[in-house]
C-alpha atoms as a PDB file:
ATOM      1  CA  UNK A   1      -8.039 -59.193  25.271  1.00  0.00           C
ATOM      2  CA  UNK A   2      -8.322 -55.475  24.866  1.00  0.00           C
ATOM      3  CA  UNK A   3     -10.949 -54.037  22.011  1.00  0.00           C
ATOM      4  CA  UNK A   4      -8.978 -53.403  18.926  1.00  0.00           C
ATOM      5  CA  UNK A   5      -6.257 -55.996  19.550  1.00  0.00           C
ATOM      6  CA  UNK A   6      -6.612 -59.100  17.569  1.00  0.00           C
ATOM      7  CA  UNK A   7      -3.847 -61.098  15.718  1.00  0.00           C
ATOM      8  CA  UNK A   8      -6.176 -60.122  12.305  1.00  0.00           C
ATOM      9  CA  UNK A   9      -5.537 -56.872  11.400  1.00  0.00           C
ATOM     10  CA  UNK A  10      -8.569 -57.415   8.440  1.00  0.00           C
ATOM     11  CA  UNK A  11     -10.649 -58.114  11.299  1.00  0.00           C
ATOM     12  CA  UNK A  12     -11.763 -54.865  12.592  1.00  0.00           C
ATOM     13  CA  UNK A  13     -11.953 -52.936   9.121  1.00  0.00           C
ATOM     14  CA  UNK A  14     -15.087 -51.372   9.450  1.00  0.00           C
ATOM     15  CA  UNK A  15     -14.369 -50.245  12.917  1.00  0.00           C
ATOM     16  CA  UNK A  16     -11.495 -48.562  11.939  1.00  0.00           C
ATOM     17  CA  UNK A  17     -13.214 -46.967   9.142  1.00  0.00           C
ATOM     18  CA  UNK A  18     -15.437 -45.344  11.212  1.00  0.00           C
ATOM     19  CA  UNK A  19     -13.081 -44.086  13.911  1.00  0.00           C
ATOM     20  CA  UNK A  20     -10.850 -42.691  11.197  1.00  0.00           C
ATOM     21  CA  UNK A  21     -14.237 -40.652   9.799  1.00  0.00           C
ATOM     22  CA  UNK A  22     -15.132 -39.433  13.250  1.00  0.00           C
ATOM     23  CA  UNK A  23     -12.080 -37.773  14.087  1.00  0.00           C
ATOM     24  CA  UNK A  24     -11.838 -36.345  10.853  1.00  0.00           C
ATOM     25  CA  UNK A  25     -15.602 -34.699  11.038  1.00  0.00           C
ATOM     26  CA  UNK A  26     -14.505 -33.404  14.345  1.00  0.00           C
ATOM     27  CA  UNK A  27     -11.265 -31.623  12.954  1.00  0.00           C
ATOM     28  CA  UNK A  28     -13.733 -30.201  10.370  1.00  0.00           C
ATOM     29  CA  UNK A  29     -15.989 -29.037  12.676  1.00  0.00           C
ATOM     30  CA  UNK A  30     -12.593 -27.646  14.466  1.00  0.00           C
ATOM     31  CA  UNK A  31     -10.941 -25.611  11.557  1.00  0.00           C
ATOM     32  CA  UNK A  32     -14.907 -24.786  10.752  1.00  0.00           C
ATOM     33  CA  UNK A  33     -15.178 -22.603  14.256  1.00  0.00           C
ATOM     34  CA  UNK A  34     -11.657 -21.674  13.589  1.00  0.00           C
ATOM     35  CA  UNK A  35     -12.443 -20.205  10.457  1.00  0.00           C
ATOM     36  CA  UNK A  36     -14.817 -18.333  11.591  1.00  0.00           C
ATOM     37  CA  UNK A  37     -12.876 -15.603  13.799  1.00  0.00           C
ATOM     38  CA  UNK A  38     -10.198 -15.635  11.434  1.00  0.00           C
ATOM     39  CA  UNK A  39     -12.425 -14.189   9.136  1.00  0.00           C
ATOM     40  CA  UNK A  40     -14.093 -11.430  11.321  1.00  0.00           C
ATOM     41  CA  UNK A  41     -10.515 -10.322  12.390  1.00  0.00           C
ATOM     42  CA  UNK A  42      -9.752  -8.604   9.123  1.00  0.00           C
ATOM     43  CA  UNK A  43     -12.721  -6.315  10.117  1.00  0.00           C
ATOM     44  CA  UNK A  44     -11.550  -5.643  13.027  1.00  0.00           C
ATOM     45  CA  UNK A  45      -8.375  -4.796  11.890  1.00  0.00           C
ATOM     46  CA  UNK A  46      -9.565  -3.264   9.070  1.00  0.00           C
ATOM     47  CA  UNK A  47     -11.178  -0.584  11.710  1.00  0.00           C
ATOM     48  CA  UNK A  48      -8.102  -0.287  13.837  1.00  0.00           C
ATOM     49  CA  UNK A  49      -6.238   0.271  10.688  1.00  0.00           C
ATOM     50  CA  UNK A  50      -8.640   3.008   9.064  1.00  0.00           C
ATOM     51  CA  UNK A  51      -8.470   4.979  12.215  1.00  0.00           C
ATOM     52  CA  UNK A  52      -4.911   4.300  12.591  1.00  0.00           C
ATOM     53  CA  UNK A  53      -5.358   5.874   9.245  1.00  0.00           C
ATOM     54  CA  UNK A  54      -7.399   9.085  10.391  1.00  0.00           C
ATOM     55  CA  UNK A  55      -5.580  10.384  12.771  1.00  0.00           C
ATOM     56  CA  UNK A  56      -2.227  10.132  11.841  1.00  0.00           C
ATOM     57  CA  UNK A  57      -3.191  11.625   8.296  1.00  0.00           C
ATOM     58  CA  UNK A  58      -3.397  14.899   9.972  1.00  0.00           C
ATOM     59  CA  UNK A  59       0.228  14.196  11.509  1.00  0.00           C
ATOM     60  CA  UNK A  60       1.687  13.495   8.246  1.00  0.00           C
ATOM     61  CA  UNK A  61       0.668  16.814   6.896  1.00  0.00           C
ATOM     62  CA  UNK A  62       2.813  18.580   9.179  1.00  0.00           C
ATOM     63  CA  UNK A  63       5.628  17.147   7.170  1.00  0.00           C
ATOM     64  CA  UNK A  64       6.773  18.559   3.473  1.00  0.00           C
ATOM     65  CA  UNK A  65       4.563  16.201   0.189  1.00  0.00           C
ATOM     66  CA  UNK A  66       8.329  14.893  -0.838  1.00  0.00           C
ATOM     67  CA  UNK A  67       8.895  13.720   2.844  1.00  0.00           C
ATOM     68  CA  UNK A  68       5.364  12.336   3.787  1.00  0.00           C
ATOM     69  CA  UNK A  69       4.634  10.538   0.127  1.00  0.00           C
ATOM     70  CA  UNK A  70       5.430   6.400  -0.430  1.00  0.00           C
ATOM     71  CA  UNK A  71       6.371   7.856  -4.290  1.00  0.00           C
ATOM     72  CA  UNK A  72       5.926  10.367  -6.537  1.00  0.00           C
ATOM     73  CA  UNK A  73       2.116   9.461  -7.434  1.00  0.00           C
ATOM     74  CA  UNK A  74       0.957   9.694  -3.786  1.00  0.00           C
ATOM     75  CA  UNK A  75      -1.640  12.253  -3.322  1.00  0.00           C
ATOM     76  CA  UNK A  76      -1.767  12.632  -7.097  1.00  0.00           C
ATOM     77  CA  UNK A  77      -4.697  12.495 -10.129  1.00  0.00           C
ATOM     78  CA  UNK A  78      -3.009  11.791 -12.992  1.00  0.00           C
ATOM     79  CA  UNK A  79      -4.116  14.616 -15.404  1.00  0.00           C
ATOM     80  CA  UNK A  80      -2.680  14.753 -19.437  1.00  0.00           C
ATOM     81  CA  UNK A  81      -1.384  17.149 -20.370  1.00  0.00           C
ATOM     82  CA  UNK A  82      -0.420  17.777 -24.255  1.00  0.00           C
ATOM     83  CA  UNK A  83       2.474  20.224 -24.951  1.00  0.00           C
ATOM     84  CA  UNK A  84       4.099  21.850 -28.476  1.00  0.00           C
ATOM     85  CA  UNK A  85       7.197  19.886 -28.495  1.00  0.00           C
ATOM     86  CA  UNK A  86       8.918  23.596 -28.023  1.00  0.00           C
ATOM     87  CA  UNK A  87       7.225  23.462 -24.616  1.00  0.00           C
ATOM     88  CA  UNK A  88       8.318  20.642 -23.527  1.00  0.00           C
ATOM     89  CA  UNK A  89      12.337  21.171 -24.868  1.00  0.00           C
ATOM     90  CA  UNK A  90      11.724  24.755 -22.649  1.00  0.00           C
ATOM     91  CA  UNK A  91      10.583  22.815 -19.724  1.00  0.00           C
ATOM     92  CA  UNK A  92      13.404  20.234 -19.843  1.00  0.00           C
ATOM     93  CA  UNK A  93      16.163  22.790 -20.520  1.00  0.00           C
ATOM     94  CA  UNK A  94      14.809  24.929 -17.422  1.00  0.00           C
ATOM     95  CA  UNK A  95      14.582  21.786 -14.979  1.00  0.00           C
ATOM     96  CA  UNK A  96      18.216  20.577 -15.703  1.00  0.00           C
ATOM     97  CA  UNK A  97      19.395  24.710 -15.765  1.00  0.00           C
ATOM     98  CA  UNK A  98      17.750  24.636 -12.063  1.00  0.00           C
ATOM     99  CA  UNK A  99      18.951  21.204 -10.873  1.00  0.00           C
ATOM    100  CA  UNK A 100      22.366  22.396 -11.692  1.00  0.00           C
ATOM    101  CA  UNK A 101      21.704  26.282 -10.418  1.00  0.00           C
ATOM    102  CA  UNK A 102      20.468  24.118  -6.615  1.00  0.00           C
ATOM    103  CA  UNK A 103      22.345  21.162  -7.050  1.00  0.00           C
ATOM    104  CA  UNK A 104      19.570  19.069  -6.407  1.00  0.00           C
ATOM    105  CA  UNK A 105      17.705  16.233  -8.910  1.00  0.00           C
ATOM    106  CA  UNK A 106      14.211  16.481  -8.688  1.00  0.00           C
ATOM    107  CA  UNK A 107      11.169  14.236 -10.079  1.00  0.00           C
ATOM    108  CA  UNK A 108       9.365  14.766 -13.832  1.00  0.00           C
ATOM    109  CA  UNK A 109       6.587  14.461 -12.239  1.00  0.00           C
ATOM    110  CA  UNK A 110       7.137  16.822  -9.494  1.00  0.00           C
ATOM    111  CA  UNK A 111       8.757  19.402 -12.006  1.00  0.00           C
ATOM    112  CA  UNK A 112       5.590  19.634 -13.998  1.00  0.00           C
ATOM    113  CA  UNK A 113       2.902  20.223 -11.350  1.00  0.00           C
ATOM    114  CA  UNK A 114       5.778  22.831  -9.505  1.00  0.00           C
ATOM    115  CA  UNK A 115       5.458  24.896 -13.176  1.00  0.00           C
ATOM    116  CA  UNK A 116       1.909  24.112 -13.885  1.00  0.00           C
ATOM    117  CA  UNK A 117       0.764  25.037  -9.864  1.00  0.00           C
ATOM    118  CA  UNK A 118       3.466  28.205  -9.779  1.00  0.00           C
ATOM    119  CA  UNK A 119       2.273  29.412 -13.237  1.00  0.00           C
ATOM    120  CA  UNK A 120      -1.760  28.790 -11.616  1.00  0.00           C
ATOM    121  CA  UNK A 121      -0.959  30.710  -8.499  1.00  0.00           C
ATOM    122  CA  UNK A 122       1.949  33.093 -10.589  1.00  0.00           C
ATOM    123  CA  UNK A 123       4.780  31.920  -8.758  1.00  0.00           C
ATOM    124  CA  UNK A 124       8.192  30.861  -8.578  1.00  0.00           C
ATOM    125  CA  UNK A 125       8.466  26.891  -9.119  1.00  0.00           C
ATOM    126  CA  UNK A 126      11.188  27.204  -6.705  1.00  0.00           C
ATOM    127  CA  UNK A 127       8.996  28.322  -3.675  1.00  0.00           C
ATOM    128  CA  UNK A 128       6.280  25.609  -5.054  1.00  0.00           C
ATOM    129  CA  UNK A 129       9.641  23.099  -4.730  1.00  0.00           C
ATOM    130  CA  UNK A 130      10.213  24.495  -0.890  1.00  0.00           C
ATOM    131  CA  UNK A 131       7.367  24.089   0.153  1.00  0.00           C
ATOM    132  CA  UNK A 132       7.464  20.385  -0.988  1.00  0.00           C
ATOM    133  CA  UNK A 133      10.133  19.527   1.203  1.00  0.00           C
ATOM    134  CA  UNK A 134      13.224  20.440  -1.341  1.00  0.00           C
ATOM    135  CA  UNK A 135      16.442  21.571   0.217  1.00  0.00           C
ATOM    136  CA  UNK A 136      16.908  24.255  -2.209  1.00  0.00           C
END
């Protein structure tokens, strides 16, 4: 008869015990060296993707901020700013005068650093706006 094969399956118990651990160990030891590289090629993609990162950076900037940006934070500090509450009714009554003058909607966000940056520099929010990429 062959080595395993018996008409008493309660027979070989231990045997089988052991032959299930051994396999098991070795599959251990087999996702164990598997692990490993797994876990040193987020490093090395990591790399790739920081100079990936590098050098198309200075391709991006050829394009406009409202073009090049995943949304309206990108690039961006946030900075408070407190206003009179006359301020801000001036500011919102010139932003929907000059989304209607250019047909055009444009971001809060992007309103408020166009008039705080054009009033910095003392200039038009409309060429800060161009510059950004708006069709106006």
């Amino acid at each position: 008869m062959k080595a395993g094969s018996s008409n008493d399956p309660f027979s070989d118990d231990d045997q089988d015990e052991q032959h299930e651990d051994e396999p098991t160990e070795a599959i251990d030891d087999d996702v164990a060296e598997v692990a490993e590289p797994v876990s040193e090629s987020p490093e090395t993609q990591d790399d790739v993707v920081d100079e990936r990162d590098t050098s198309s950076g200075s391709r991006l900037d050829q394009y406009p901020y409202k073009l090049r940006r995943d949304s309206v934070k990108d690039e961006r500090d946030m900075v408070q700013l407190y206003v009179q509450d006359s301020t801000e009714r001036r500011s919102a009554a010139r932003k929907a005068e000059f989304e209607e003058e250019h047909e055009v909607d444009i971001y809060l966000t992007d309103w408020r650093e166009a008039a705080f940056l054009a009033g910095v520099e003392d200039r038009e929010i409309v060429g800060v706006l161009r510059e950004w990429g708006y069709d106006i």
